[in-house]
N, C-alpha and C. Protein backbone atom coordinates (compact mmCIF):
# COMPACT_ATOMS: atom_id res chain seq x y z
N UNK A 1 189.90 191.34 39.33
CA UNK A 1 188.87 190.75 38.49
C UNK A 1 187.48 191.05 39.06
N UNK A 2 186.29 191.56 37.99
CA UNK A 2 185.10 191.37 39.13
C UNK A 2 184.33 190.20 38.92
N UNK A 3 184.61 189.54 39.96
CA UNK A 3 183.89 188.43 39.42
C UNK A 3 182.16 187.86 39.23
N UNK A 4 181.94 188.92 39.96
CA UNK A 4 180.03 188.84 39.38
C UNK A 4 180.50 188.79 37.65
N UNK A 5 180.87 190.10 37.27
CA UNK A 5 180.78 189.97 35.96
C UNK A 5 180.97 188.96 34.79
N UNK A 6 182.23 188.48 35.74
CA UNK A 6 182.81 187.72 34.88
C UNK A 6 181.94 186.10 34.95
N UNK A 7 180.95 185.88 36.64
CA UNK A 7 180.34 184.91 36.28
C UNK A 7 178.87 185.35 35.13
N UNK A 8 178.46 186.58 35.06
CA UNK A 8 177.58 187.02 34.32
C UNK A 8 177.49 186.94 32.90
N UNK A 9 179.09 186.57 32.05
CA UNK A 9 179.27 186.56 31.13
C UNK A 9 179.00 185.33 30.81
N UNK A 10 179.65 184.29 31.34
CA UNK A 10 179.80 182.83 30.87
C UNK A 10 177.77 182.64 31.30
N UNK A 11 177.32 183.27 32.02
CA UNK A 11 175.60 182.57 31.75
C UNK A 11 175.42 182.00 33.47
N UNK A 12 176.07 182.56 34.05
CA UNK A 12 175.94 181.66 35.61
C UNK A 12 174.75 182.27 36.04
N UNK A 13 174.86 183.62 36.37
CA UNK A 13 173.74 184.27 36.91
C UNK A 13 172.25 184.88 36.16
N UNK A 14 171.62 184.29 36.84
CA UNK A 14 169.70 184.46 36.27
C UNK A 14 169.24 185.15 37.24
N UNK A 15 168.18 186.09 36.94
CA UNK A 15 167.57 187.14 37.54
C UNK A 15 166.42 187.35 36.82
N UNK A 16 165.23 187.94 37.66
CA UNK A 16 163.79 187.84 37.24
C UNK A 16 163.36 186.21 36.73
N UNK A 17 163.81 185.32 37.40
CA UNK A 17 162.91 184.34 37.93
C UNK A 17 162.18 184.19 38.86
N UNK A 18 161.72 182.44 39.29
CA UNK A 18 161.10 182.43 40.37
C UNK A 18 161.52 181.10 41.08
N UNK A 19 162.52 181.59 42.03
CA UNK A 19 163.83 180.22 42.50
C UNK A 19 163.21 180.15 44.25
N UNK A 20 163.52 178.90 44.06
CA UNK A 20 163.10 178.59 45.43
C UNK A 20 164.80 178.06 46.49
N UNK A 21 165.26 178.80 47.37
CA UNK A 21 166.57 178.50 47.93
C UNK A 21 166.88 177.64 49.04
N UNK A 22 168.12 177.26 49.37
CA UNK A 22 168.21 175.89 50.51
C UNK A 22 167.52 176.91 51.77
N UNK A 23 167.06 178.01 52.04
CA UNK A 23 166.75 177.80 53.19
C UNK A 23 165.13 178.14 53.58
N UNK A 24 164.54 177.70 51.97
CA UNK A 24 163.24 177.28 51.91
C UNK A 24 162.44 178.86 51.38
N UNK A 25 163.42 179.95 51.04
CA UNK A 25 162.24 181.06 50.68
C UNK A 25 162.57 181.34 49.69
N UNK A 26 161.91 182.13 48.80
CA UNK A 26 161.64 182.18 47.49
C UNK A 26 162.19 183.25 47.06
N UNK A 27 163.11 183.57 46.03
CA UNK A 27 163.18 184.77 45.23
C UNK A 27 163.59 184.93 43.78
N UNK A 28 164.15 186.41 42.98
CA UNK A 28 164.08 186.25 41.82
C UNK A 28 165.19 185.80 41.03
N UNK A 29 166.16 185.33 41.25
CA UNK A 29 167.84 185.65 41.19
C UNK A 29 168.89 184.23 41.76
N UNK A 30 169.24 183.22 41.09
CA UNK A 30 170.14 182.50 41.15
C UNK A 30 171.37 182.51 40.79
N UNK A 31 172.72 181.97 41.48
CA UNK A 31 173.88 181.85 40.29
C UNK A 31 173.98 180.41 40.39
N UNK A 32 173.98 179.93 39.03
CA UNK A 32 174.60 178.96 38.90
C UNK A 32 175.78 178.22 38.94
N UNK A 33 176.54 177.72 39.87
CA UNK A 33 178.25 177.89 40.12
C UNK A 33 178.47 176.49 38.92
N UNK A 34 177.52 175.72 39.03
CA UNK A 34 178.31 174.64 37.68
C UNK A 34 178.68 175.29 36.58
N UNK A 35 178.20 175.84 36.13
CA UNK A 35 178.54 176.52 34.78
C UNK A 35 179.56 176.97 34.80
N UNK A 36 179.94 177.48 36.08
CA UNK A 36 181.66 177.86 36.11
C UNK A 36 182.46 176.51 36.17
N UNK A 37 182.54 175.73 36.51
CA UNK A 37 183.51 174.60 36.38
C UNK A 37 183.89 174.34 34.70
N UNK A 38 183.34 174.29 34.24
CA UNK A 38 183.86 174.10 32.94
C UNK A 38 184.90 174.88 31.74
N UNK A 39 184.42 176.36 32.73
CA UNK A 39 186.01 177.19 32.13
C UNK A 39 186.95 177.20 33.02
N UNK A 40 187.95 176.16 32.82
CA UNK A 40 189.01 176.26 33.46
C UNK A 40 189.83 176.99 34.14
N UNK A 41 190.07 177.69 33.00
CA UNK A 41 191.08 178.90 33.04
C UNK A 41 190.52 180.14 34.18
N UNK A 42 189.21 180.13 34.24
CA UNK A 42 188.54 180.95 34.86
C UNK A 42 188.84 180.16 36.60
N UNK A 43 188.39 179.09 36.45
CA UNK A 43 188.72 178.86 37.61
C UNK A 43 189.59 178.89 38.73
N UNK A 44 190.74 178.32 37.69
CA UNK A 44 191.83 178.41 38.17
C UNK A 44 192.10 179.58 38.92
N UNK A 45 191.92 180.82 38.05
CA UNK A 45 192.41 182.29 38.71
C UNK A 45 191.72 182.31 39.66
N UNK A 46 190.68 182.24 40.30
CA UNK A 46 189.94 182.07 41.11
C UNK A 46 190.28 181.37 42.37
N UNK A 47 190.90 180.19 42.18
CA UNK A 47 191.28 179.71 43.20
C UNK A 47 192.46 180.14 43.60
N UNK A 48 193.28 180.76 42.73
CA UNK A 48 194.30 181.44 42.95
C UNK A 48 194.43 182.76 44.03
N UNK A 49 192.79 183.70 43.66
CA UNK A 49 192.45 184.67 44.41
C UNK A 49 192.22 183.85 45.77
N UNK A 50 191.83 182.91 45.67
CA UNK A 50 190.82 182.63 47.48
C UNK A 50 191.78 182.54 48.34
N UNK A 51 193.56 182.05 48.02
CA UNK A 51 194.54 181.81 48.84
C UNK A 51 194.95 183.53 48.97
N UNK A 52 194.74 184.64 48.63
CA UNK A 52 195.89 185.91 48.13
C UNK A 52 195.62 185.90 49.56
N UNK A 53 194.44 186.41 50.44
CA UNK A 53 194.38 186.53 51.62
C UNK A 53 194.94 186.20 52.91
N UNK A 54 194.98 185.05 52.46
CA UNK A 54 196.22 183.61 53.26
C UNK A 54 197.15 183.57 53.52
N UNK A 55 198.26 184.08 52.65
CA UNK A 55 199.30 183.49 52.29
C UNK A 55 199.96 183.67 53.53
N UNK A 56 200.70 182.25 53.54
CA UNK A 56 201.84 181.74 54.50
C UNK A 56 201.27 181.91 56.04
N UNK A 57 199.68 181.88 56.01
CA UNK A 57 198.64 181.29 57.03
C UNK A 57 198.20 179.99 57.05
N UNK A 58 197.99 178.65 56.35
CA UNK A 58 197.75 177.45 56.23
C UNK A 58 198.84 176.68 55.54
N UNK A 59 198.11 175.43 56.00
CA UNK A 59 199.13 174.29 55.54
C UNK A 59 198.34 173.09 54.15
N UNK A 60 196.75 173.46 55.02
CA UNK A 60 196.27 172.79 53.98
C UNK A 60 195.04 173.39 53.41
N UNK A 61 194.64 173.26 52.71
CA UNK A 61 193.01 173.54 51.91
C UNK A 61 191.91 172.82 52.36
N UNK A 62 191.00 172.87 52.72
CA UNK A 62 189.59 171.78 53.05
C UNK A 62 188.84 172.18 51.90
N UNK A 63 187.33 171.57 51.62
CA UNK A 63 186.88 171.97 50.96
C UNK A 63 185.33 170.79 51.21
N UNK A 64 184.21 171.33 51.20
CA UNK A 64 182.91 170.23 51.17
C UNK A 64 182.97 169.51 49.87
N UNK A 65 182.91 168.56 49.77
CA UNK A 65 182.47 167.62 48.26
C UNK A 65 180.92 167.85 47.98
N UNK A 66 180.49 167.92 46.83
CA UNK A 66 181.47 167.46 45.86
C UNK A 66 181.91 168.97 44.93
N UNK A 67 181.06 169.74 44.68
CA UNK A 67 181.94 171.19 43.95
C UNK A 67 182.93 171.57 44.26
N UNK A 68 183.17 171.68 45.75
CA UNK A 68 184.36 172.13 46.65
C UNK A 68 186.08 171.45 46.16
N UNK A 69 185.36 170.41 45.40
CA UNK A 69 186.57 169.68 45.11
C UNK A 69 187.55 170.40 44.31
N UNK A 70 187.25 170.84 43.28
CA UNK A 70 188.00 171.21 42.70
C UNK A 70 188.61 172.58 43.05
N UNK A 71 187.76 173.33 43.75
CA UNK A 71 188.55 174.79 44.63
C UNK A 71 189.81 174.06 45.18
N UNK A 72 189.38 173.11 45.99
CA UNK A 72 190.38 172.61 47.46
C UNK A 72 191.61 172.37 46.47
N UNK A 73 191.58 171.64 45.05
CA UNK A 73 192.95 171.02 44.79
C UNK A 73 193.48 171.81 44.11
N UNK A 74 192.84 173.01 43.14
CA UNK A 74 193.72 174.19 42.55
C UNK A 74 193.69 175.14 43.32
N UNK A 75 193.30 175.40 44.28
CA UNK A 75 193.73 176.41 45.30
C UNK A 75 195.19 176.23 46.16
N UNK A 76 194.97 174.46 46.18
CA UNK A 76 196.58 173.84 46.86
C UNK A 76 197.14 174.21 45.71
N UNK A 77 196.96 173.90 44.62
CA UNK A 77 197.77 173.55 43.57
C UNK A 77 198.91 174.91 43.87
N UNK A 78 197.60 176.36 43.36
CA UNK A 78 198.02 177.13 43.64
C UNK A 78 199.03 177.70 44.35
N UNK A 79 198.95 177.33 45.76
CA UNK A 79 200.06 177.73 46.43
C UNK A 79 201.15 176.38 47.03
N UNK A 80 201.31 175.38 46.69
CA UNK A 80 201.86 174.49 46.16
C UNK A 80 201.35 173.63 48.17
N UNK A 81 199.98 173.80 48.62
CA UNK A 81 199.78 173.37 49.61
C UNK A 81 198.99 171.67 49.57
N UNK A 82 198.75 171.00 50.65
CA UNK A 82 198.05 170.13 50.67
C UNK A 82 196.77 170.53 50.10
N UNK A 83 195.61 169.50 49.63
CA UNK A 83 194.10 169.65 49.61
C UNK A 83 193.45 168.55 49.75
N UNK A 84 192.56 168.62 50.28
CA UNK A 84 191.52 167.44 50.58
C UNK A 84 190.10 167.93 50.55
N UNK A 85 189.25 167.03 50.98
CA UNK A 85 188.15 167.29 50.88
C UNK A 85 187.18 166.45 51.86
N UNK A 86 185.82 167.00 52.33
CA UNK A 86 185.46 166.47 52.95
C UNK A 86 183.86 165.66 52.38
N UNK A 87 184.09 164.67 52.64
CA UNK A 87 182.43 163.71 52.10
C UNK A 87 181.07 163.64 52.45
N UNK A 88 179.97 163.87 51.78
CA UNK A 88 178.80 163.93 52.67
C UNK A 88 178.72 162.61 53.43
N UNK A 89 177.92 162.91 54.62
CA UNK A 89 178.35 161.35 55.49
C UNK A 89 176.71 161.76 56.52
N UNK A 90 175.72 161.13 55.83
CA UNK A 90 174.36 161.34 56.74
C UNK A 90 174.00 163.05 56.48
N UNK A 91 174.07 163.75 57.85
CA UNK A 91 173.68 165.20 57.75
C UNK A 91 175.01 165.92 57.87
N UNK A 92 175.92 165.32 57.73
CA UNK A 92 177.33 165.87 57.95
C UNK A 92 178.13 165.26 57.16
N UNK A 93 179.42 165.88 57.19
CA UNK A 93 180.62 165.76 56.64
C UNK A 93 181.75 164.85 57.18
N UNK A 94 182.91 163.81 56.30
CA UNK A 94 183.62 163.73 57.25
C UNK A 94 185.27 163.49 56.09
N UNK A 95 185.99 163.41 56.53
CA UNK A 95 186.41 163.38 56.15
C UNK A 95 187.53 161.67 55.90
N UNK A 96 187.00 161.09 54.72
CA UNK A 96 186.92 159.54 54.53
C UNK A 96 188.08 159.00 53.33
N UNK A 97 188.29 159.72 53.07
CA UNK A 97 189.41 159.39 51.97
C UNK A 97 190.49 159.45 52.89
N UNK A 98 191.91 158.25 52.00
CA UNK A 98 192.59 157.58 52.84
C UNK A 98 193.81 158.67 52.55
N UNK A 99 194.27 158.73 53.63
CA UNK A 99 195.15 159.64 54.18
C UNK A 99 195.06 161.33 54.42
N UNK A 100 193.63 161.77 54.44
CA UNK A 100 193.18 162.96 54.47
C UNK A 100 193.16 163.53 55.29
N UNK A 101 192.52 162.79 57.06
CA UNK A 101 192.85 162.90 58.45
C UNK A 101 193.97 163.90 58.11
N UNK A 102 194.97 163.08 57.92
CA UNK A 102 196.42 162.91 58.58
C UNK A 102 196.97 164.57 57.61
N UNK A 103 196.31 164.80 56.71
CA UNK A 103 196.41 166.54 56.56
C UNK A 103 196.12 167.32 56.96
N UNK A 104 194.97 166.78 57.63
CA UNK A 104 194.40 167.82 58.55
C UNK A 104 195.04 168.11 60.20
N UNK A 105 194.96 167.31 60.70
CA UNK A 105 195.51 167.21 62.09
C UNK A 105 196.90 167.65 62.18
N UNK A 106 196.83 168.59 63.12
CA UNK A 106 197.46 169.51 63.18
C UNK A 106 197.99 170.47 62.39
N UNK A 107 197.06 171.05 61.35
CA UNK A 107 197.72 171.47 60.55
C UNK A 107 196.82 173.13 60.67
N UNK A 108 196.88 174.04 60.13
CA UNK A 108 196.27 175.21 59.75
C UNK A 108 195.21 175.26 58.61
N UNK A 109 193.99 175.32 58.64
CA UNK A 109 193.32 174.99 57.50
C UNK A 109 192.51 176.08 56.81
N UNK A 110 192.90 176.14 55.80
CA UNK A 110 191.96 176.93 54.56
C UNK A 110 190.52 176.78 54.32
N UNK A 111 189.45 176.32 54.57
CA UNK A 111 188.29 176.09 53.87
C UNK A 111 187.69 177.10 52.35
N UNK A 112 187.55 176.02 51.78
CA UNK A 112 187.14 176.85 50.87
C UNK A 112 185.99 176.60 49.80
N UNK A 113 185.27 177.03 49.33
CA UNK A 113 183.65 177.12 48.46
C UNK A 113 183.49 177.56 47.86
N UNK A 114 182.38 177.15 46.54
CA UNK A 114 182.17 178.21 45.88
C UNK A 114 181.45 179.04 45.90
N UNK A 115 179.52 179.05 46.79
CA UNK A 115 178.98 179.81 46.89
C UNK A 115 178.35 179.43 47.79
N UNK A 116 178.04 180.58 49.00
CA UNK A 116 177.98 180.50 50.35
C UNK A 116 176.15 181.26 50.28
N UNK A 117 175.35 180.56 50.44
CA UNK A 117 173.95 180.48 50.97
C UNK A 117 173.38 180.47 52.23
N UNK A 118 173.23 179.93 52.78
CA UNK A 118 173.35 179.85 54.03
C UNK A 118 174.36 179.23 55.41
N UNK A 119 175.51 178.63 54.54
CA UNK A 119 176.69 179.04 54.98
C UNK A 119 176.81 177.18 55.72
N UNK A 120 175.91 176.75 55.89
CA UNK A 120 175.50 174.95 56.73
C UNK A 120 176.66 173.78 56.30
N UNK A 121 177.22 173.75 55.10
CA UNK A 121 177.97 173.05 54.54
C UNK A 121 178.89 173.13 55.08
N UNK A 122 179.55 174.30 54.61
CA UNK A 122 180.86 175.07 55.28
C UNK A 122 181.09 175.04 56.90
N UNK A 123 179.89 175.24 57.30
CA UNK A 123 180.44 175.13 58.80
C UNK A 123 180.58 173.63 59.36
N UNK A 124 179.55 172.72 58.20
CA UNK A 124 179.89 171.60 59.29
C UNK A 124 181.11 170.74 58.73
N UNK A 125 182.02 171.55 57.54
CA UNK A 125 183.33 171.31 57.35
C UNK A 125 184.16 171.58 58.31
N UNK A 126 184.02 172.89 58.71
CA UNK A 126 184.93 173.86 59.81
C UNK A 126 185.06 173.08 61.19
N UNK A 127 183.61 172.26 61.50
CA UNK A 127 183.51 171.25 62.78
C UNK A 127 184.30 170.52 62.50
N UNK A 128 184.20 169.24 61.40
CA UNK A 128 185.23 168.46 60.83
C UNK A 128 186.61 168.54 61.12
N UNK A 129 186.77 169.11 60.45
CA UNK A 129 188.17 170.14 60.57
C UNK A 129 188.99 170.36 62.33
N UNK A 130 188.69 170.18 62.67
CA UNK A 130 188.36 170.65 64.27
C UNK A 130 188.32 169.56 64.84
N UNK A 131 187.17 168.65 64.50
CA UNK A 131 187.07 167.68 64.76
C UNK A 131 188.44 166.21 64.69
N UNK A 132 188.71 166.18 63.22
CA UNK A 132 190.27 166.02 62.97
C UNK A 132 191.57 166.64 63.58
N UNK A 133 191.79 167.52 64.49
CA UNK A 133 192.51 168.01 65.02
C UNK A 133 193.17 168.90 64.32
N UNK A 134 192.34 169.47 63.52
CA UNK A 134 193.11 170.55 62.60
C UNK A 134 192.59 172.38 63.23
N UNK A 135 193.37 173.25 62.70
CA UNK A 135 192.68 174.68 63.34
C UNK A 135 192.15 175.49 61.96
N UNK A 136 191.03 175.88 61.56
CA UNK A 136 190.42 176.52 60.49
C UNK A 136 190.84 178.00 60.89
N UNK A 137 191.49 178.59 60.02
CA UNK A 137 192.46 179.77 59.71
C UNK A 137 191.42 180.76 59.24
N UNK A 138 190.24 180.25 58.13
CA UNK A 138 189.57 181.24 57.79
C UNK A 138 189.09 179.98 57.28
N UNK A 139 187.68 180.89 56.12
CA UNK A 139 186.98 180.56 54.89
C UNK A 139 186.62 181.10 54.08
N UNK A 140 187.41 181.23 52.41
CA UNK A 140 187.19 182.07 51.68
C UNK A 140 186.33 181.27 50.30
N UNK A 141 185.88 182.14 50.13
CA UNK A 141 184.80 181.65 49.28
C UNK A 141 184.43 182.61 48.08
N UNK A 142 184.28 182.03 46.65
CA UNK A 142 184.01 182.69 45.75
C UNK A 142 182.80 183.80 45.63
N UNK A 143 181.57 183.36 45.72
CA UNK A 143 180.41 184.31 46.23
C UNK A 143 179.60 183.99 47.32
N UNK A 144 179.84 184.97 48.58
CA UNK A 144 178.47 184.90 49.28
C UNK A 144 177.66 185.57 49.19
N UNK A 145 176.33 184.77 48.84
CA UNK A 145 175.00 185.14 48.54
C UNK A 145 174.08 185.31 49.53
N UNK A 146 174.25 185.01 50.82
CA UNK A 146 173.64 185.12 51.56
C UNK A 146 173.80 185.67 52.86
N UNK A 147 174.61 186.75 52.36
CA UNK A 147 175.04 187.33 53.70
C UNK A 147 175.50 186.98 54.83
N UNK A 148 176.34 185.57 54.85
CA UNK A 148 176.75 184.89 55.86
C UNK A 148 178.09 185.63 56.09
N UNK A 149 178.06 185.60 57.73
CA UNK A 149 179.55 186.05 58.52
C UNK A 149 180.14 184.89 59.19
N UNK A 150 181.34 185.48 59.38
CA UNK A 150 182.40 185.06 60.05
C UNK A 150 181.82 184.35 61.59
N UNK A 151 181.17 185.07 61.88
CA UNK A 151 180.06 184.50 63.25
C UNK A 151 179.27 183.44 62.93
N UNK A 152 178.43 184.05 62.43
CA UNK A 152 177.89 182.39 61.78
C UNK A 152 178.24 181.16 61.90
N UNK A 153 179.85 181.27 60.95
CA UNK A 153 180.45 179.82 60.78
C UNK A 153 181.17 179.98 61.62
N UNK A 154 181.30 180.51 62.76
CA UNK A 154 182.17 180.79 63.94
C UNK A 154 183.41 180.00 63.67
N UNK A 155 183.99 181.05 62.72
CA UNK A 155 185.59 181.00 62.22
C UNK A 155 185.91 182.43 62.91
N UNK A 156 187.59 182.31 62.68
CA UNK A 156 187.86 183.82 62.88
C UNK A 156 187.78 184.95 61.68
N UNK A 157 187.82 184.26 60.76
CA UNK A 157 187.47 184.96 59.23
C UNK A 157 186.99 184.52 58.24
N UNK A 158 186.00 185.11 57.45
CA UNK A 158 185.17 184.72 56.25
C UNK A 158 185.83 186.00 54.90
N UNK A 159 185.83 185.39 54.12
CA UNK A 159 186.30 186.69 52.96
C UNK A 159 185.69 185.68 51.77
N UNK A 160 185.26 186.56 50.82
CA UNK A 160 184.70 186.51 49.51
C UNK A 160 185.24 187.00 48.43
N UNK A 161 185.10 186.38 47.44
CA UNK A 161 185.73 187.66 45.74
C UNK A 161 184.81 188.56 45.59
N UNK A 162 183.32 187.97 45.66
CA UNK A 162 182.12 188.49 45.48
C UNK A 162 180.70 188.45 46.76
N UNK A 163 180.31 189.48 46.60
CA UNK A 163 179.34 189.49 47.25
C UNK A 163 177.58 189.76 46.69
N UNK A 164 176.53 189.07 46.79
CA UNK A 164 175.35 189.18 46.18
C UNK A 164 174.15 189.40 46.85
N UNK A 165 173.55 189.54 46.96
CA UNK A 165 171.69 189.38 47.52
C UNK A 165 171.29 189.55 46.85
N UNK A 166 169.84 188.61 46.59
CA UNK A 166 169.01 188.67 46.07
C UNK A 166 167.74 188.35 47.03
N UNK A 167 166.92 189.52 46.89
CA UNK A 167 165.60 189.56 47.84
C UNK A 167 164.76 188.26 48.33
N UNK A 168 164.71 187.95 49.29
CA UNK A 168 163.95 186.69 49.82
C UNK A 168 163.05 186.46 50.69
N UNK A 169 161.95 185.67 50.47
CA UNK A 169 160.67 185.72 51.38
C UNK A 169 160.16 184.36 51.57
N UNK A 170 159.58 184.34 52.53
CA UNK A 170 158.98 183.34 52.58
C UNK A 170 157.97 182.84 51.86
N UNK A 171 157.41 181.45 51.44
CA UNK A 171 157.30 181.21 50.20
C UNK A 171 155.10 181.83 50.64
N UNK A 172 154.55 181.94 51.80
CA UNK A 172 153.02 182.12 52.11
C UNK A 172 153.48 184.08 51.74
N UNK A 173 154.58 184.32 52.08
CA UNK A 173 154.46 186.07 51.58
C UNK A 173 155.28 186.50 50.07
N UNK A 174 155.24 185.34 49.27
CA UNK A 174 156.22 185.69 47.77
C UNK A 174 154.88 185.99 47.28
N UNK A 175 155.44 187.21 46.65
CA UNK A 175 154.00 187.76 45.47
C UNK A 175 154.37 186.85 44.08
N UNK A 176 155.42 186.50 43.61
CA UNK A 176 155.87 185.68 42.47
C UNK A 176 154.63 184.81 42.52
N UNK A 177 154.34 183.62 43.38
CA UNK A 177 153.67 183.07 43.79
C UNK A 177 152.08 182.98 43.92
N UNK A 178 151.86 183.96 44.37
CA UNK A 178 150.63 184.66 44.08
C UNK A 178 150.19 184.82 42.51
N UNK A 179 151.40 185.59 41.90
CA UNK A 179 151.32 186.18 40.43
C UNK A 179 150.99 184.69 39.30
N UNK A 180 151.19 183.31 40.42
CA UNK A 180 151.78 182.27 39.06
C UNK A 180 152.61 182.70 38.50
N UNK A 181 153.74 182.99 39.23
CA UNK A 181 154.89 182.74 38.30
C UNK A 181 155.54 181.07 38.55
N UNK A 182 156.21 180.95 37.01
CA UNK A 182 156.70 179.56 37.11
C UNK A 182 157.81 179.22 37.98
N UNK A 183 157.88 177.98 38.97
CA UNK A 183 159.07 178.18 39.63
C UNK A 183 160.06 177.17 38.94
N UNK A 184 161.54 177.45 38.87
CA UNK A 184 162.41 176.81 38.32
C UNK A 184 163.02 175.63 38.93
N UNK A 185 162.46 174.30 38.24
CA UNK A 185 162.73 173.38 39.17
C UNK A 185 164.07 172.78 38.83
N UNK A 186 164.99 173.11 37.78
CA UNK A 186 166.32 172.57 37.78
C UNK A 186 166.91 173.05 38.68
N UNK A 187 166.82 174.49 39.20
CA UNK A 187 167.80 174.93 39.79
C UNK A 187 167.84 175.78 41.40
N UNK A 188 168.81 175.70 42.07
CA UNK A 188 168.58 175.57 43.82
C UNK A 188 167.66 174.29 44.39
N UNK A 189 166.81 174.65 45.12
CA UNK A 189 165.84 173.87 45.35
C UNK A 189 164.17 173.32 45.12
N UNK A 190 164.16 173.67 43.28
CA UNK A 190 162.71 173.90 42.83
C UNK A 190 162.39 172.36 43.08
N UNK A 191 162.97 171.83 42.52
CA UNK A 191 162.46 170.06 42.37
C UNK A 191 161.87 170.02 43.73
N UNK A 192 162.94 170.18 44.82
CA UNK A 192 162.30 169.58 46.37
C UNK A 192 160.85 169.92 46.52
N UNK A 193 160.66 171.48 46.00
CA UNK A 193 159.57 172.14 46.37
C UNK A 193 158.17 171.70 45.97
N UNK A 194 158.89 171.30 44.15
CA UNK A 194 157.59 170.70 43.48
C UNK A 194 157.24 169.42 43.71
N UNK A 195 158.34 168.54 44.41
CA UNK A 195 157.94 166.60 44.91
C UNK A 195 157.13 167.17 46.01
N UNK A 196 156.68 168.26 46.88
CA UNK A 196 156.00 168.63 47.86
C UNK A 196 154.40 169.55 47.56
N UNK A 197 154.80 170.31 46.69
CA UNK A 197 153.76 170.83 46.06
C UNK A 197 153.21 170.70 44.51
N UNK A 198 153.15 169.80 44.42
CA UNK A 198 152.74 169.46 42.50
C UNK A 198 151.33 170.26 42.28
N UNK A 199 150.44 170.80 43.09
CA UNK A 199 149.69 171.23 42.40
C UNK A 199 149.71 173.03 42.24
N UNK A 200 150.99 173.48 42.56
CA UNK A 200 150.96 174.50 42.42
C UNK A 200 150.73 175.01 41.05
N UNK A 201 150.00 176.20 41.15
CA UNK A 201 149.54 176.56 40.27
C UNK A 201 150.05 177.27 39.10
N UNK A 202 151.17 177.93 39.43
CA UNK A 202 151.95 178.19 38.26
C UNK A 202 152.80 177.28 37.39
N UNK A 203 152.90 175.83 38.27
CA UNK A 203 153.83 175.22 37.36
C UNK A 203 155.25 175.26 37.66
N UNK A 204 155.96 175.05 37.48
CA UNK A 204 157.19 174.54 36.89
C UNK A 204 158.03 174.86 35.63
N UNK A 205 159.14 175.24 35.58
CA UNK A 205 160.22 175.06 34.25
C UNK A 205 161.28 174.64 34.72
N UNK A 206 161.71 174.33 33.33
CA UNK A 206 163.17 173.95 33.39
C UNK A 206 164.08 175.14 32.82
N UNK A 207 165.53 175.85 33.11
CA UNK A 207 166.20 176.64 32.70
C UNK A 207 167.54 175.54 32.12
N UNK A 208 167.80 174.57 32.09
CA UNK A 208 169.22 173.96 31.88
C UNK A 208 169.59 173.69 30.66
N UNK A 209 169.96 174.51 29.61
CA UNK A 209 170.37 174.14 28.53
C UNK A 209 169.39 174.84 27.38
N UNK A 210 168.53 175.99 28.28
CA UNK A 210 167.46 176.79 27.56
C UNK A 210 168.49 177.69 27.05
């Protein structure tokens, strides 16, 4: 399957905007991963792909809440494994639902996501994980966008369906910026940017349901 395309069809991915990202720099090009939750069917296969790599390497699935959720339980579903998930808890993750520990510990673990940015979520699942007495096997993930490795999240393996970049700068060297272009505050991190900068001069839009 390729799955850029196939998120390109359903409307996920925007290009020639002006998006501001979690790790604060600016560029032209978002995917939207909600928009994929709602075709099922799509998903499903998907989570189906993130285990092919795996197989008969884990015991259970992890996954960050709250998108992650639904990878973690049709990806188990998938290969008829445990899934859980882990909860935001302050600046970290933990894992708080009752009897979830007890999947993890000692067990072989899957992590899994839908789109990998700067990769912060995921790893402080992988700690978790670890943390619970479990061993993280890998982390496969639908698209990484941000060029994150296996080092990074200091796993022994990272694998993707898809892979993306989109050009990024810091927001004092974005010519967008310069140009007044509008930045998109539904989506990534425009809102944060604009509760910080309201008098920017290009403004603001909304893309959600345009």
């Amino acid at each position: 399957m390729d799955v850029l395309a196939e998120l390109e069809k359903i409307g996920a991915v925007f290009t020639g905007k002006h998006f501001v990202y979690a790790s604060g720099k600016h560029g032209p090009g978002y995917i939207n991963m909600d928009i994929m939750f709602p075709h099922t069917a799509l998903v499903a296969e998907l989570c189906a792909d993130l285990a092919k790599q795996y197989v008969g390497q884990f015991d259970t699935v992890a996954a960050p809440a709250t998108g992650g959720i639904v990878l973690s339980v049709l990806t188990a579903q998938a290969t008829d494994k445990k899934g859980v998930w882990a909860d935001k808890a302050g600046d970290g993750f933990e894992f708080e639902r009752a009897g979830f520990v007890e999947q993890v510990k000692g067990k072989n673990v899957l992590v899994v996501e839908d789109l990998l940015t700067t990769g912060g979520s995921v790893e402080k699942v992988c700690r978790e994980v670890e943390k619970a007495g479990g061993t993280v096997v890998g982390v496969s993930v639908v698209c990484n966008r941000g060029g994150v490795t296996a080092e990074d999240l200091h796993v022994p393996r990272l694998t993707s369906l898809a892979e993306v970049q989109f050009d990024a700068v810091d927001a004092d060297s974005c010519q967008a910026c310069k140009d007044g272009v509008p930045i998109v505050e539904d989506m990534g991190h425009g809102d944060n940017y604009k509760a910080a900068h309201l008098d920017y001069a290009g403004g603001y839009v909304k893309l959600q349901g345009a």
